[in-house]
PDB file of N, CA and C in Angstrom:
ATOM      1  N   UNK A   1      40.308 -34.392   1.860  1.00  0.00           N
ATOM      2  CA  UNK A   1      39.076 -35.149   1.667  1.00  0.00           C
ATOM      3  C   UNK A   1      39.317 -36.621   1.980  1.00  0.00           C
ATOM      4  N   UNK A   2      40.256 -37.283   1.570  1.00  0.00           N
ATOM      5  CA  UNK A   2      40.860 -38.524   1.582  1.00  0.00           C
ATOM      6  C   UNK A   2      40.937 -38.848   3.396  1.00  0.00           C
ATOM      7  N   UNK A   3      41.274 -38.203   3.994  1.00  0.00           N
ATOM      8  CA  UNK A   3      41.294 -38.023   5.736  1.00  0.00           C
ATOM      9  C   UNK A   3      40.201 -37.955   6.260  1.00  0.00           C
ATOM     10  N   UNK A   4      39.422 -37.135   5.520  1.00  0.00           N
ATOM     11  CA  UNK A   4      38.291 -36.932   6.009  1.00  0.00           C
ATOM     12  C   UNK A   4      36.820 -38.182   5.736  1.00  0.00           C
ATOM     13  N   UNK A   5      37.153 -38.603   4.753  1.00  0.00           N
ATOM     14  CA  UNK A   5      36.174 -39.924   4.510  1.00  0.00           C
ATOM     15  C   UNK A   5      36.670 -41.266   5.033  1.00  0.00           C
ATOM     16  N   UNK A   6      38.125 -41.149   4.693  1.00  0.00           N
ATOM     17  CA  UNK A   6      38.414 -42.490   5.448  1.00  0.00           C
ATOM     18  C   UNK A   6      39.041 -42.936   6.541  1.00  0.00           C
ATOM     19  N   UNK A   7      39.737 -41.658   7.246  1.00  0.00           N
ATOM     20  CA  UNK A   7      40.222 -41.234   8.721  1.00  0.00           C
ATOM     21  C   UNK A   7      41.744 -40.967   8.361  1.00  0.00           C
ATOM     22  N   UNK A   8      42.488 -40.852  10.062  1.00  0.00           N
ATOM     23  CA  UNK A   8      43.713 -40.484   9.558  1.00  0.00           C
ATOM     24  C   UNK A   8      44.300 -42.058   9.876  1.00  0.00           C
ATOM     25  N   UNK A   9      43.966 -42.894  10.464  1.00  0.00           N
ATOM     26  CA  UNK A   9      44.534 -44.232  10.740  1.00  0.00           C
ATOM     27  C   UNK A   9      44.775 -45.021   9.186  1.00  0.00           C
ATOM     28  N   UNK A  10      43.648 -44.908   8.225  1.00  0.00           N
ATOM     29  CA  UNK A  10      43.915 -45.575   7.155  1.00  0.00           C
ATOM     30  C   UNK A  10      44.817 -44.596   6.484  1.00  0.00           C
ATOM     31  N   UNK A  11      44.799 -43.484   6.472  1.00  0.00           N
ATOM     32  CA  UNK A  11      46.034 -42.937   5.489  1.00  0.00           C
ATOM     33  C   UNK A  11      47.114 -42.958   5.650  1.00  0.00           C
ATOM     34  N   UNK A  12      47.020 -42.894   7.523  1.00  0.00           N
ATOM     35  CA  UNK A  12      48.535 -43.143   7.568  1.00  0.00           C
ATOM     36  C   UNK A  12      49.286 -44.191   7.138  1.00  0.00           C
ATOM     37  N   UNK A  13      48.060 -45.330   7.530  1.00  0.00           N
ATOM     38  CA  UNK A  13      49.016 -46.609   6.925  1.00  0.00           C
ATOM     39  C   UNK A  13      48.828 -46.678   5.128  1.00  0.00           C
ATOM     40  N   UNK A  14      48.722 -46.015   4.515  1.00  0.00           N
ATOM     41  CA  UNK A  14      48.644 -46.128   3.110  1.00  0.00           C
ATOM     42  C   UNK A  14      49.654 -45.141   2.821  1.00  0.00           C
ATOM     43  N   UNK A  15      50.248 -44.308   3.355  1.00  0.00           N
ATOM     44  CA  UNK A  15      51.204 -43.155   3.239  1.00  0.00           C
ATOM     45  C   UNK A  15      52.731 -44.018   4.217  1.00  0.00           C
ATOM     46  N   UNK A  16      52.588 -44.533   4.883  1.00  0.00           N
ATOM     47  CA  UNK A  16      53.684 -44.904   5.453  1.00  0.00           C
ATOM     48  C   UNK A  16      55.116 -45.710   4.785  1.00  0.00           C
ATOM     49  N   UNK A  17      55.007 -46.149   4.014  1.00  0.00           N
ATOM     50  CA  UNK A  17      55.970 -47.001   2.533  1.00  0.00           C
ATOM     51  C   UNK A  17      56.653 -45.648   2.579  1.00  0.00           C
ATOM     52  N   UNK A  18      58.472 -46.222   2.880  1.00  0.00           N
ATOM     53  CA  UNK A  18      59.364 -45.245   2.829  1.00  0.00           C
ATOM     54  C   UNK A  18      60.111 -45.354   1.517  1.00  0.00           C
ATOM     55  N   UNK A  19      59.375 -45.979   0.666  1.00  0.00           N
ATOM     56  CA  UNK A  19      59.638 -45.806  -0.837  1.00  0.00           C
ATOM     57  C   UNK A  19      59.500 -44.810  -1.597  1.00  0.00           C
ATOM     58  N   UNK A  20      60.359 -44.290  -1.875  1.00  0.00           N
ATOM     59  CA  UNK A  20      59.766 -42.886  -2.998  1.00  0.00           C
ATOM     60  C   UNK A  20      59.172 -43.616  -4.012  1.00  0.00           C
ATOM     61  N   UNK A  21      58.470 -44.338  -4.698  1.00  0.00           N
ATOM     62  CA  UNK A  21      57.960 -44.259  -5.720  1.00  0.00           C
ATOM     63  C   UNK A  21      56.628 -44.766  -5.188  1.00  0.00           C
ATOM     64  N   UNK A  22      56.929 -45.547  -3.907  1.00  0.00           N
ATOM     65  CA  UNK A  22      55.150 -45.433  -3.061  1.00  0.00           C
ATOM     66  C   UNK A  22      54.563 -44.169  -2.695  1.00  0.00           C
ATOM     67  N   UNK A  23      55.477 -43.231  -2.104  1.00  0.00           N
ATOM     68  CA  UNK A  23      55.117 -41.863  -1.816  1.00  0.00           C
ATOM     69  C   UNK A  23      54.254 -40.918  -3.198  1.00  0.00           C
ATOM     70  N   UNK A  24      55.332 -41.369  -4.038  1.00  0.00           N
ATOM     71  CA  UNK A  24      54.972 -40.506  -5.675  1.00  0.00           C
ATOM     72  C   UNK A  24      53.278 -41.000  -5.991  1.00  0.00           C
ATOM     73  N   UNK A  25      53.362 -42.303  -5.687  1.00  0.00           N
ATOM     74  CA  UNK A  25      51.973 -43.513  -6.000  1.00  0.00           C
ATOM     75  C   UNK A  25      50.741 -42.933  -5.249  1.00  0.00           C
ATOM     76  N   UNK A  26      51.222 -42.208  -3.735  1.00  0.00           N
ATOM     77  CA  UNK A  26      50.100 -41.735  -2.774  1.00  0.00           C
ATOM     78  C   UNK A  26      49.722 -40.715  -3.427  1.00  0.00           C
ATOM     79  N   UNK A  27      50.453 -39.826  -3.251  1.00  0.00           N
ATOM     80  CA  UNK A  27      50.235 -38.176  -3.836  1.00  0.00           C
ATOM     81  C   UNK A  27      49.751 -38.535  -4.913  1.00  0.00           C
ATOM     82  N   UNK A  28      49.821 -39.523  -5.964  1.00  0.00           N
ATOM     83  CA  UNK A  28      49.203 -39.594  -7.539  1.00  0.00           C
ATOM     84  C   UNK A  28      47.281 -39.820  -7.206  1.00  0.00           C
ATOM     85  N   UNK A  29      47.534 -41.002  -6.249  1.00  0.00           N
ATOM     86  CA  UNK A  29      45.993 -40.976  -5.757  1.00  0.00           C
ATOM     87  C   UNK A  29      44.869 -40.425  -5.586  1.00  0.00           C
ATOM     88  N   UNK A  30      46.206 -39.432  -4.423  1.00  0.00           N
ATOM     89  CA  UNK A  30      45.595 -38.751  -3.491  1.00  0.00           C
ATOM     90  C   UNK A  30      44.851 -37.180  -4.539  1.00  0.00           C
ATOM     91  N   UNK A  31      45.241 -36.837  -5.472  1.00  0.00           N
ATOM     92  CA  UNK A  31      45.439 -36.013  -5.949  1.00  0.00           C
ATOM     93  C   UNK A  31      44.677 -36.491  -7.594  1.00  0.00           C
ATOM     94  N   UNK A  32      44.615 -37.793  -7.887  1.00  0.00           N
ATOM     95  CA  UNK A  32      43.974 -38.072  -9.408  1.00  0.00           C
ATOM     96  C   UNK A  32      42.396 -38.597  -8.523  1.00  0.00           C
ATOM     97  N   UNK A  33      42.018 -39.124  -7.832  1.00  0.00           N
ATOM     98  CA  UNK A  33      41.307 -39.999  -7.242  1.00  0.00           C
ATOM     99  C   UNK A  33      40.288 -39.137  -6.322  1.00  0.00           C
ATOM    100  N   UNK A  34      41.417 -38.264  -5.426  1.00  0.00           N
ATOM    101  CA  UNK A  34      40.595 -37.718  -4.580  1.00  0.00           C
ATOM    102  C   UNK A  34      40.289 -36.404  -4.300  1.00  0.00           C
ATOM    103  N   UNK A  35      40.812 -36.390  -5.676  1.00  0.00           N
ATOM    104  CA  UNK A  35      40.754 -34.471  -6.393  1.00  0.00           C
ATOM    105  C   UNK A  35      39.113 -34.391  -7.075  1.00  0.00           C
ATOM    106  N   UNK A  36      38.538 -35.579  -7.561  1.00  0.00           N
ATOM    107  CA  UNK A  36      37.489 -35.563  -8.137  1.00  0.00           C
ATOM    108  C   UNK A  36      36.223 -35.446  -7.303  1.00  0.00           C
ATOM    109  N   UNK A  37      36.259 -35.527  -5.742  1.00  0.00           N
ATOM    110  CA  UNK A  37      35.441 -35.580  -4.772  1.00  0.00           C
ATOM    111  C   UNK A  37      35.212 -34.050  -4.165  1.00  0.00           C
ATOM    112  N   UNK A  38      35.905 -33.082  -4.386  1.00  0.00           N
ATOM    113  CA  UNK A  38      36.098 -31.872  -4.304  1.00  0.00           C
ATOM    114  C   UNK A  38      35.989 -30.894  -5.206  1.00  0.00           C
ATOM    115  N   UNK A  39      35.983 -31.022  -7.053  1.00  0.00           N
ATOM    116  CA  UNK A  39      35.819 -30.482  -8.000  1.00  0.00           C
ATOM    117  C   UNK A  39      34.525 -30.296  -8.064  1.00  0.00           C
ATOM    118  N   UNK A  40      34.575 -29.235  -8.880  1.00  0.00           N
ATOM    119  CA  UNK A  40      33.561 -28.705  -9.406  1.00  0.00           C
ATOM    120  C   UNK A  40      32.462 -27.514  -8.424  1.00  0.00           C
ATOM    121  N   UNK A  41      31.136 -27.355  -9.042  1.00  0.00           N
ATOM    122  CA  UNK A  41      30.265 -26.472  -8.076  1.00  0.00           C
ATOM    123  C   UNK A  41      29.640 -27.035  -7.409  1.00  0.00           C
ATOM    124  N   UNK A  42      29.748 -28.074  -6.777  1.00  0.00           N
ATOM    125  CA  UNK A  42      28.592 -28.655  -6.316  1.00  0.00           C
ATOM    126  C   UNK A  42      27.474 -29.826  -6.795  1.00  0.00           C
ATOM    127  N   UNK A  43      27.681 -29.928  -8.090  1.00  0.00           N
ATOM    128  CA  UNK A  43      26.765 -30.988  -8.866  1.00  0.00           C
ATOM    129  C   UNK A  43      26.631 -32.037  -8.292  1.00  0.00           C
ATOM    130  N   UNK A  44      27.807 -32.607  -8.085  1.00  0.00           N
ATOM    131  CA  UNK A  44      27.188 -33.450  -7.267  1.00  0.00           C
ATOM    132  C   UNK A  44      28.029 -33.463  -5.676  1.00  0.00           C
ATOM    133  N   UNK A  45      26.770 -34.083  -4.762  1.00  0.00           N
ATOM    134  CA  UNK A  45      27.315 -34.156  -3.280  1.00  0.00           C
ATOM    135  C   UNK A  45      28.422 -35.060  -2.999  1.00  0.00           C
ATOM    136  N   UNK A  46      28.966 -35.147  -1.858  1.00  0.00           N
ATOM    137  CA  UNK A  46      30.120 -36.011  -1.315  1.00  0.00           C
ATOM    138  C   UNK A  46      28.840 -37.321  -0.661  1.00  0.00           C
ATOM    139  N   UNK A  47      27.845 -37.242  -0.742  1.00  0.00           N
ATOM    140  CA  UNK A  47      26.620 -38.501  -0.755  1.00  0.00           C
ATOM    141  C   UNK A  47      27.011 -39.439  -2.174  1.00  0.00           C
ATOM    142  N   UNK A  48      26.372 -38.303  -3.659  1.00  0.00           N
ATOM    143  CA  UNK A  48      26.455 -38.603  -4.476  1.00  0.00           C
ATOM    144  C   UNK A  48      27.470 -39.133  -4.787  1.00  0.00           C
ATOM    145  N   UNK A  49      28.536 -38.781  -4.396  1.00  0.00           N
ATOM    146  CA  UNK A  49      29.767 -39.408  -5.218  1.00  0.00           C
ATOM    147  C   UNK A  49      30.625 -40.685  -4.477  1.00  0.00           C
ATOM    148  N   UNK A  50      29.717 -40.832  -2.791  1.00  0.00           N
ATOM    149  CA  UNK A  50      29.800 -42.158  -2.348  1.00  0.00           C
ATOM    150  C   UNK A  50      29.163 -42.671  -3.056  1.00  0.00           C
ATOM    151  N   UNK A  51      27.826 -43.209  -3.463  1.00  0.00           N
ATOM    152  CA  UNK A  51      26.685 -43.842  -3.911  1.00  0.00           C
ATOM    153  C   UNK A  51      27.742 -44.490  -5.536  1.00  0.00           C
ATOM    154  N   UNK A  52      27.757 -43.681  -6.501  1.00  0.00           N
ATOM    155  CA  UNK A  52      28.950 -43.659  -7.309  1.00  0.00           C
ATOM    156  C   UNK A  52      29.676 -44.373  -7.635  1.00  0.00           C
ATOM    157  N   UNK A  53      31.177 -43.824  -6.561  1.00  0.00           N
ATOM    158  CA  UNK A  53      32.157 -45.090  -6.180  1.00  0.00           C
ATOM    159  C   UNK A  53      31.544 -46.583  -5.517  1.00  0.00           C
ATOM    160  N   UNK A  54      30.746 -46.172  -4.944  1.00  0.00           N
ATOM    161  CA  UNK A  54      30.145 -47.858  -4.299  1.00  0.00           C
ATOM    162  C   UNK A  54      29.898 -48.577  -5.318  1.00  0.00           C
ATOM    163  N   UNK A  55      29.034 -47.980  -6.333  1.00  0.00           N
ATOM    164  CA  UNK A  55      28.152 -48.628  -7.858  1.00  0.00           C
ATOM    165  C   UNK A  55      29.338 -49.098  -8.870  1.00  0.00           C
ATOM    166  N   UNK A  56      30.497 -48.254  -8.853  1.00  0.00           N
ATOM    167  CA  UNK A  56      31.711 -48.757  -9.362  1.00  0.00           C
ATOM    168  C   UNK A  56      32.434 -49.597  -9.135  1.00  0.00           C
ATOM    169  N   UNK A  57      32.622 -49.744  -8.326  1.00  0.00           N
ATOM    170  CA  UNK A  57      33.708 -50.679  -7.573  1.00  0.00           C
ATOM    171  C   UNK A  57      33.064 -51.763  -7.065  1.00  0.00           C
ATOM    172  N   UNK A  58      31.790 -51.988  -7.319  1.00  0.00           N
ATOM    173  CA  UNK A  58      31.079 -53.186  -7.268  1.00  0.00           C
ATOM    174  C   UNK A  58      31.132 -53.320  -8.444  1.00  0.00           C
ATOM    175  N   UNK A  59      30.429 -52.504  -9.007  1.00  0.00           N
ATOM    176  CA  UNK A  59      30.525 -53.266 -10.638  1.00  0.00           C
ATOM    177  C   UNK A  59      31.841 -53.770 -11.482  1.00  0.00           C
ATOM    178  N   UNK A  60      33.259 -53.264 -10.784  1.00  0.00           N
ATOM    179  CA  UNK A  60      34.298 -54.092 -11.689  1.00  0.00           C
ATOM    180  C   UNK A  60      34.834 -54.841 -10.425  1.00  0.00           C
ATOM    181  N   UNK A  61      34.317 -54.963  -9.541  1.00  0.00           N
ATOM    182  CA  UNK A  61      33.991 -56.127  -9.049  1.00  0.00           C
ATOM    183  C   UNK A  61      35.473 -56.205  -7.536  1.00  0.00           C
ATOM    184  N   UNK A  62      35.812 -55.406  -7.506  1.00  0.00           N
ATOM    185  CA  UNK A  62      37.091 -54.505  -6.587  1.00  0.00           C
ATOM    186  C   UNK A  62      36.000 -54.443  -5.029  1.00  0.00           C
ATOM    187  N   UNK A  63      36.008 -55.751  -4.230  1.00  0.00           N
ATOM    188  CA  UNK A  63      35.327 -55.394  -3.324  1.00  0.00           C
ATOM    189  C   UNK A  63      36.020 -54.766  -2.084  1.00  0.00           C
ATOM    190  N   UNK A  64      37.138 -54.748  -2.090  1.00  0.00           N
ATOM    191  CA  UNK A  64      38.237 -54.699  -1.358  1.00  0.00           C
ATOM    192  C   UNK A  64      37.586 -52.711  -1.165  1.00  0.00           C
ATOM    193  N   UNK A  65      37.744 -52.425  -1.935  1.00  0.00           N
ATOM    194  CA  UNK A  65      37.831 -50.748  -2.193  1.00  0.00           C
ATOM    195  C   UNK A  65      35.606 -50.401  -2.051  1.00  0.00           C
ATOM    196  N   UNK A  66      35.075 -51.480  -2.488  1.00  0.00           N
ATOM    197  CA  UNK A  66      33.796 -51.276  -1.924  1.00  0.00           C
ATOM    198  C   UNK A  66      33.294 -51.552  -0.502  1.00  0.00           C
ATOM    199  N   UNK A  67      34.385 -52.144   0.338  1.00  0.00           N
ATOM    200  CA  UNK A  67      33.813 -52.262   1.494  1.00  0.00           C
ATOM    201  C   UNK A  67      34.554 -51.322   2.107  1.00  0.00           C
ATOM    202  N   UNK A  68      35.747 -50.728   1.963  1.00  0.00           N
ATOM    203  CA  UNK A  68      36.079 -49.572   2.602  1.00  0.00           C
ATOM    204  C   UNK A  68      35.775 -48.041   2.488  1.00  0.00           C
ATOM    205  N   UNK A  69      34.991 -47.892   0.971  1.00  0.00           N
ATOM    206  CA  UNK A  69      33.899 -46.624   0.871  1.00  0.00           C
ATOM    207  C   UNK A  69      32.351 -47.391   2.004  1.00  0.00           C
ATOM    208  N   UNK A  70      32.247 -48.531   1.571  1.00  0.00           N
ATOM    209  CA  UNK A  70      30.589 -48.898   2.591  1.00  0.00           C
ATOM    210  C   UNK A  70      31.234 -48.470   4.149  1.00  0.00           C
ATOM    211  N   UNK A  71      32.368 -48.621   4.563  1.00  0.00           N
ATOM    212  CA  UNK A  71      32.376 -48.421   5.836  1.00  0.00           C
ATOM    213  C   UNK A  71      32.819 -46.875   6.186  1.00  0.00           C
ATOM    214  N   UNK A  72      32.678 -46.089   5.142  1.00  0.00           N
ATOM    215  CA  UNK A  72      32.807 -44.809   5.692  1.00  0.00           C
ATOM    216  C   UNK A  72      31.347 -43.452   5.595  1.00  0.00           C
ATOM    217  N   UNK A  73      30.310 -44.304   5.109  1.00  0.00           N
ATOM    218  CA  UNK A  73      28.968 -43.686   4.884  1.00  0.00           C
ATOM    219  C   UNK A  73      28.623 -42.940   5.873  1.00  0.00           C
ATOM    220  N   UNK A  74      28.860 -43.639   7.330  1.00  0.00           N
ATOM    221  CA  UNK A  74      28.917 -42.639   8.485  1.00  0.00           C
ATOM    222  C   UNK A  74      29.565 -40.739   7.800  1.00  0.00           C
ATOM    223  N   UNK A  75      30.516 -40.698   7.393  1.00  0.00           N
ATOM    224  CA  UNK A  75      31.120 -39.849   6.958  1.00  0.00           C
ATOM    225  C   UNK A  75      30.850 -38.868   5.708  1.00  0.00           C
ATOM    226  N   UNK A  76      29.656 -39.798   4.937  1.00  0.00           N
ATOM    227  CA  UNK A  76      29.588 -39.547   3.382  1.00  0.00           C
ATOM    228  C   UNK A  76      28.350 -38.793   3.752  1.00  0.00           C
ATOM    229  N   UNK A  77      27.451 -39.099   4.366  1.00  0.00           N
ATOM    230  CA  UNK A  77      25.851 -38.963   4.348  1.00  0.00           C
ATOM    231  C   UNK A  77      25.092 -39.882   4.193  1.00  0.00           C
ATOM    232  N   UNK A  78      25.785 -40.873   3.660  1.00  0.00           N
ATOM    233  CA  UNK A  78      24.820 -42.274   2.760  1.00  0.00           C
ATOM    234  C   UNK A  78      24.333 -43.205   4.114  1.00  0.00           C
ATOM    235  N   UNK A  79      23.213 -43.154   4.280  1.00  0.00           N
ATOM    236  CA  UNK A  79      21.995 -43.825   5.215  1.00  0.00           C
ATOM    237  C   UNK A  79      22.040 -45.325   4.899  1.00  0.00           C
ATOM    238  N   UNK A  80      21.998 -46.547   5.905  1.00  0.00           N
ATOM    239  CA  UNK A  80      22.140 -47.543   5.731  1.00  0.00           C
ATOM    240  C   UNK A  80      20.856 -47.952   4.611  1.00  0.00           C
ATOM    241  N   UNK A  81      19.660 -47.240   4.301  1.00  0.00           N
ATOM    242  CA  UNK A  81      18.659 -47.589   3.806  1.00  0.00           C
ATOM    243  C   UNK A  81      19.141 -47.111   2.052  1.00  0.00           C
ATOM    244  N   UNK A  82      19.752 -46.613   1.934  1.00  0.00           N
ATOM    245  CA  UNK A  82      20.737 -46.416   0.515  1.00  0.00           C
ATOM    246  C   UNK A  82      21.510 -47.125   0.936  1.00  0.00           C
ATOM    247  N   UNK A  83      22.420 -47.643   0.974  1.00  0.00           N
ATOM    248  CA  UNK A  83      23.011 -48.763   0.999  1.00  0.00           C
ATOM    249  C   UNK A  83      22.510 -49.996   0.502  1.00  0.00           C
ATOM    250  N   UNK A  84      21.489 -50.214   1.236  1.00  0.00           N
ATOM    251  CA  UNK A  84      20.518 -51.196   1.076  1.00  0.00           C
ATOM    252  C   UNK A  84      19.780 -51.454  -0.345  1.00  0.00           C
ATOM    253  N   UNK A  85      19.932 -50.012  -0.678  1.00  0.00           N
ATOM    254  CA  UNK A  85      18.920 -49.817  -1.910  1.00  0.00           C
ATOM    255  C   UNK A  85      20.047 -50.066  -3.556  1.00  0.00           C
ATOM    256  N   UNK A  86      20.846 -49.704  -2.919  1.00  0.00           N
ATOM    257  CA  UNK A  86      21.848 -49.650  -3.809  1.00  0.00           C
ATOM    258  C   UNK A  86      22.448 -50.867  -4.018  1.00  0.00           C
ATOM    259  N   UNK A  87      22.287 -52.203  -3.377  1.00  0.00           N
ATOM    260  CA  UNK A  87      22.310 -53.509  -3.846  1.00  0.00           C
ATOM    261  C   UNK A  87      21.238 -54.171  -4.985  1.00  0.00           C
ATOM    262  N   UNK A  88      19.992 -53.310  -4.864  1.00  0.00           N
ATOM    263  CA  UNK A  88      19.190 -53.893  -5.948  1.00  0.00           C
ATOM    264  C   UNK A  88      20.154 -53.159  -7.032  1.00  0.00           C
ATOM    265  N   UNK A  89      20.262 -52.098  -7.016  1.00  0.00           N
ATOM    266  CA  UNK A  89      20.828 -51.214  -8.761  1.00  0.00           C
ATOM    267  C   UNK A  89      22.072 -52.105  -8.593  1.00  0.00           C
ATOM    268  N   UNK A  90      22.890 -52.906  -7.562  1.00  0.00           N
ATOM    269  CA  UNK A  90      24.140 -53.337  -8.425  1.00  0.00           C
ATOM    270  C   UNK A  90      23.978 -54.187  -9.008  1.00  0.00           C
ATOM    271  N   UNK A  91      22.781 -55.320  -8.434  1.00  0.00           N
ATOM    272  CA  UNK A  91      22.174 -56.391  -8.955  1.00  0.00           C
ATOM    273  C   UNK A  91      21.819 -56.712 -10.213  1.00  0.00           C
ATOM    274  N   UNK A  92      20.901 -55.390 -10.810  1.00  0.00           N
ATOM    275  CA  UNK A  92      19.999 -55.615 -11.967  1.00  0.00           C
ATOM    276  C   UNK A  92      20.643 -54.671 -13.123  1.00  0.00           C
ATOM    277  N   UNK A  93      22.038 -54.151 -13.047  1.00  0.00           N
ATOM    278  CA  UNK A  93      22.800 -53.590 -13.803  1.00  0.00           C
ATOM    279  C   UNK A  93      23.924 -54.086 -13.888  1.00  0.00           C
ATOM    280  N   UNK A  94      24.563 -54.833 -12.744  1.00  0.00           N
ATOM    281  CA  UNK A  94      26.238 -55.660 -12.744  1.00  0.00           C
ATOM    282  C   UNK A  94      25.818 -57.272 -12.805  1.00  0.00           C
ATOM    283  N   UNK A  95      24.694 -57.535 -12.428  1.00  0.00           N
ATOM    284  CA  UNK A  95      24.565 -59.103 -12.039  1.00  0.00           C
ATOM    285  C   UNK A  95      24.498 -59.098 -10.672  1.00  0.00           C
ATOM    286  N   UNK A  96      23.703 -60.597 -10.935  1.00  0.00           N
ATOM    287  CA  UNK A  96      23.641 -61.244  -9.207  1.00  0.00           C
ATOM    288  C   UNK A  96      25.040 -61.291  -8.193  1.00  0.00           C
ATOM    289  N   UNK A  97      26.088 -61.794  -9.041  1.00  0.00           N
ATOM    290  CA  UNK A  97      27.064 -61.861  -8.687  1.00  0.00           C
ATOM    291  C   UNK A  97      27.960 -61.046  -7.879  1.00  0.00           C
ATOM    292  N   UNK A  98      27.809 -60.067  -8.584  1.00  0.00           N
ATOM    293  CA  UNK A  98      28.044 -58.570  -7.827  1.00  0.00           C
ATOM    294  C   UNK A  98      27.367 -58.063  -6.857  1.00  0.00           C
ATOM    295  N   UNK A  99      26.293 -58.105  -6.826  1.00  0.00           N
ATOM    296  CA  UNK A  99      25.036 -57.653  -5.996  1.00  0.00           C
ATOM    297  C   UNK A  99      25.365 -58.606  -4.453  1.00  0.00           C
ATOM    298  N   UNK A 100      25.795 -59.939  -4.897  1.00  0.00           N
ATOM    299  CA  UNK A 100      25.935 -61.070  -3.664  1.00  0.00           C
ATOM    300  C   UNK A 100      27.074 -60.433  -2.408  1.00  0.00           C
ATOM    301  N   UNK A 101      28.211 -60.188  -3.793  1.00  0.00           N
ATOM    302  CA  UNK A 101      29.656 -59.701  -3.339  1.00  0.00           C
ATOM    303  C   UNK A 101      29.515 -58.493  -2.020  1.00  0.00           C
ATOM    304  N   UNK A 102      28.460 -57.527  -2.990  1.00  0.00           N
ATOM    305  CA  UNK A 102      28.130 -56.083  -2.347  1.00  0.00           C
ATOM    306  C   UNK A 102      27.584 -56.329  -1.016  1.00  0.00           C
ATOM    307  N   UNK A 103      26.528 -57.107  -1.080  1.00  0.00           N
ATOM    308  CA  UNK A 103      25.956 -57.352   0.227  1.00  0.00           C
ATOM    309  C   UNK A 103      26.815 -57.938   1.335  1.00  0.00           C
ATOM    310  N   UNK A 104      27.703 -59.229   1.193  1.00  0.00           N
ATOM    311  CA  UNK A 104      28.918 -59.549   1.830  1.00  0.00           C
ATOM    312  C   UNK A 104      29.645 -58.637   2.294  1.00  0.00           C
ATOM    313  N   UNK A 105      30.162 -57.283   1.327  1.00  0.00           N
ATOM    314  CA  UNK A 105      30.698 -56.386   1.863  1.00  0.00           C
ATOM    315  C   UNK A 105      30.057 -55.351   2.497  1.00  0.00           C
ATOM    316  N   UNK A 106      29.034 -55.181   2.665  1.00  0.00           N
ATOM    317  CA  UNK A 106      28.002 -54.574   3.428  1.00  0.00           C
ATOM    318  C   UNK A 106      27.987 -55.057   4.604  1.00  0.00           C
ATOM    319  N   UNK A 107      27.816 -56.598   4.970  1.00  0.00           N
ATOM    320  CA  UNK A 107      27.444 -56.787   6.285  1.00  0.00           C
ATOM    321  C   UNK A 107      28.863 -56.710   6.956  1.00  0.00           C
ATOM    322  N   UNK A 108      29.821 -57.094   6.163  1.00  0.00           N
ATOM    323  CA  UNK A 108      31.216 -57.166   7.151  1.00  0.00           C
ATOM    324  C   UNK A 108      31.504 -55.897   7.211  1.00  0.00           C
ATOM    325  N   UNK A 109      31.236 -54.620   6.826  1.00  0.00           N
ATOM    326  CA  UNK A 109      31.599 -52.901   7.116  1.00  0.00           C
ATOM    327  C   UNK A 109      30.474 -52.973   7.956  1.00  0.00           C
ATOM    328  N   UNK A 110      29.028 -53.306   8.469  1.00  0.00           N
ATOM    329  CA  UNK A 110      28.159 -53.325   9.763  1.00  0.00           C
ATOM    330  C   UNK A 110      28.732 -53.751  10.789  1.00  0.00           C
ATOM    331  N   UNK A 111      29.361 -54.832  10.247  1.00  0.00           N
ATOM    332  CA  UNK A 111      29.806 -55.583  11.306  1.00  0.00           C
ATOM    333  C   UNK A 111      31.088 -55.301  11.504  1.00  0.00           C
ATOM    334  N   UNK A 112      31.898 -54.741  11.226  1.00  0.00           N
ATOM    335  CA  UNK A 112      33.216 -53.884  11.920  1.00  0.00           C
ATOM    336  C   UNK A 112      32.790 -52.592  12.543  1.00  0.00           C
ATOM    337  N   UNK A 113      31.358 -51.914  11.649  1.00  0.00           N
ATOM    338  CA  UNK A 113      30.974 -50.801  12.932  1.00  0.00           C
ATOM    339  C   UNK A 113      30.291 -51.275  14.283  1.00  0.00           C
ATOM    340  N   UNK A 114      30.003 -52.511  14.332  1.00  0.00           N
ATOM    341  CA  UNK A 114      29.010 -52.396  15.646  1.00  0.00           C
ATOM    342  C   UNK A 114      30.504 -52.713  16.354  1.00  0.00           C
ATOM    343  N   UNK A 115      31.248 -53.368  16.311  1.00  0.00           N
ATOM    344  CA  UNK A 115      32.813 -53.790  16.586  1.00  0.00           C
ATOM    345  C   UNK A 115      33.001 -53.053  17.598  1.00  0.00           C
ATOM    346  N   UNK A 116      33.148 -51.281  16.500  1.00  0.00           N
ATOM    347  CA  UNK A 116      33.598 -50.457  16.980  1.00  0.00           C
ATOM    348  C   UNK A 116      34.794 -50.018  17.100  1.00  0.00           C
TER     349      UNK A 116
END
C-alpha cells in the first residue's frame, strides 16, 4: 500500500539507510502506519483514509507528511475539489493557522504536479 500511494521512488529512498535500526524503523512504519490503510472490511475507503491523514497531520501541524499525502490524491481518489474543501474543516476545527499551512502545502503538491 505504502508503494502504491506514494510510489516506488519515495520508498526507496526512505528504505535505503543501511542501518539496521533504520531498516527495523521502516518495517515498524511500514507495517504500524500502513497496516491501518488496508484493515478491516471496507469501512472506510483508501479516499477516506486520505481525507483523514490530511485532517491529521494538518491538525498537529506536521506539514511535511501533509504535503506528501496532498501530493498523492492522484492515487487516493481524493479530487482537487476535496482538497479544497477540506481546508475549510482544517480551518474551523485546527485554526486559521493550520488551514494557512494546509493551503501552502496544497499549492506547492499542484505545483510539483504540473512540474511533472
Amino acid at each position: 500500500m505504502r508503494r502504491a500511494m506514494l510510489g516506488d521512488a519515495y520508498v526507496d529512498r526512505a528504505t535505503a539507510d543501511p542501518d539496521p535500526v533504520a531498516a527495523e524503523f521502516q518495517d515498524y512504519l511500514t507495517s504500524m502506519a500502513w497496516g491501518v490503510w488496508i484493515r478491516g472490511d471496507g469501512a472506510l475507503t483508501t479516499r477516506d483514509r486520505s481525507l483523514l491523514v490530511m485532517a491529521m497531520t494538518a491538525a498537529l501541524g506536521r506539514m511535511e507528511e501533509f504535503v506528501l499525502h496532498a501530493s498523492s490524491t492522484a492515487r487516493t481518489g481524493v479530487t482537487d475539489e476535496e482538497l479544497d474543501e477540506l481546508l475549510f474543516q482544517i480551518a474551523a476545527y485546527c485554526g486559521a493557522p493550520a488551514g494557512v499551512a494546509a493551503r501552502r502545502g496544497i499549492q506547492a503538491a499542484r505545483a510539483a504536479r504540473e512540474e511533472g
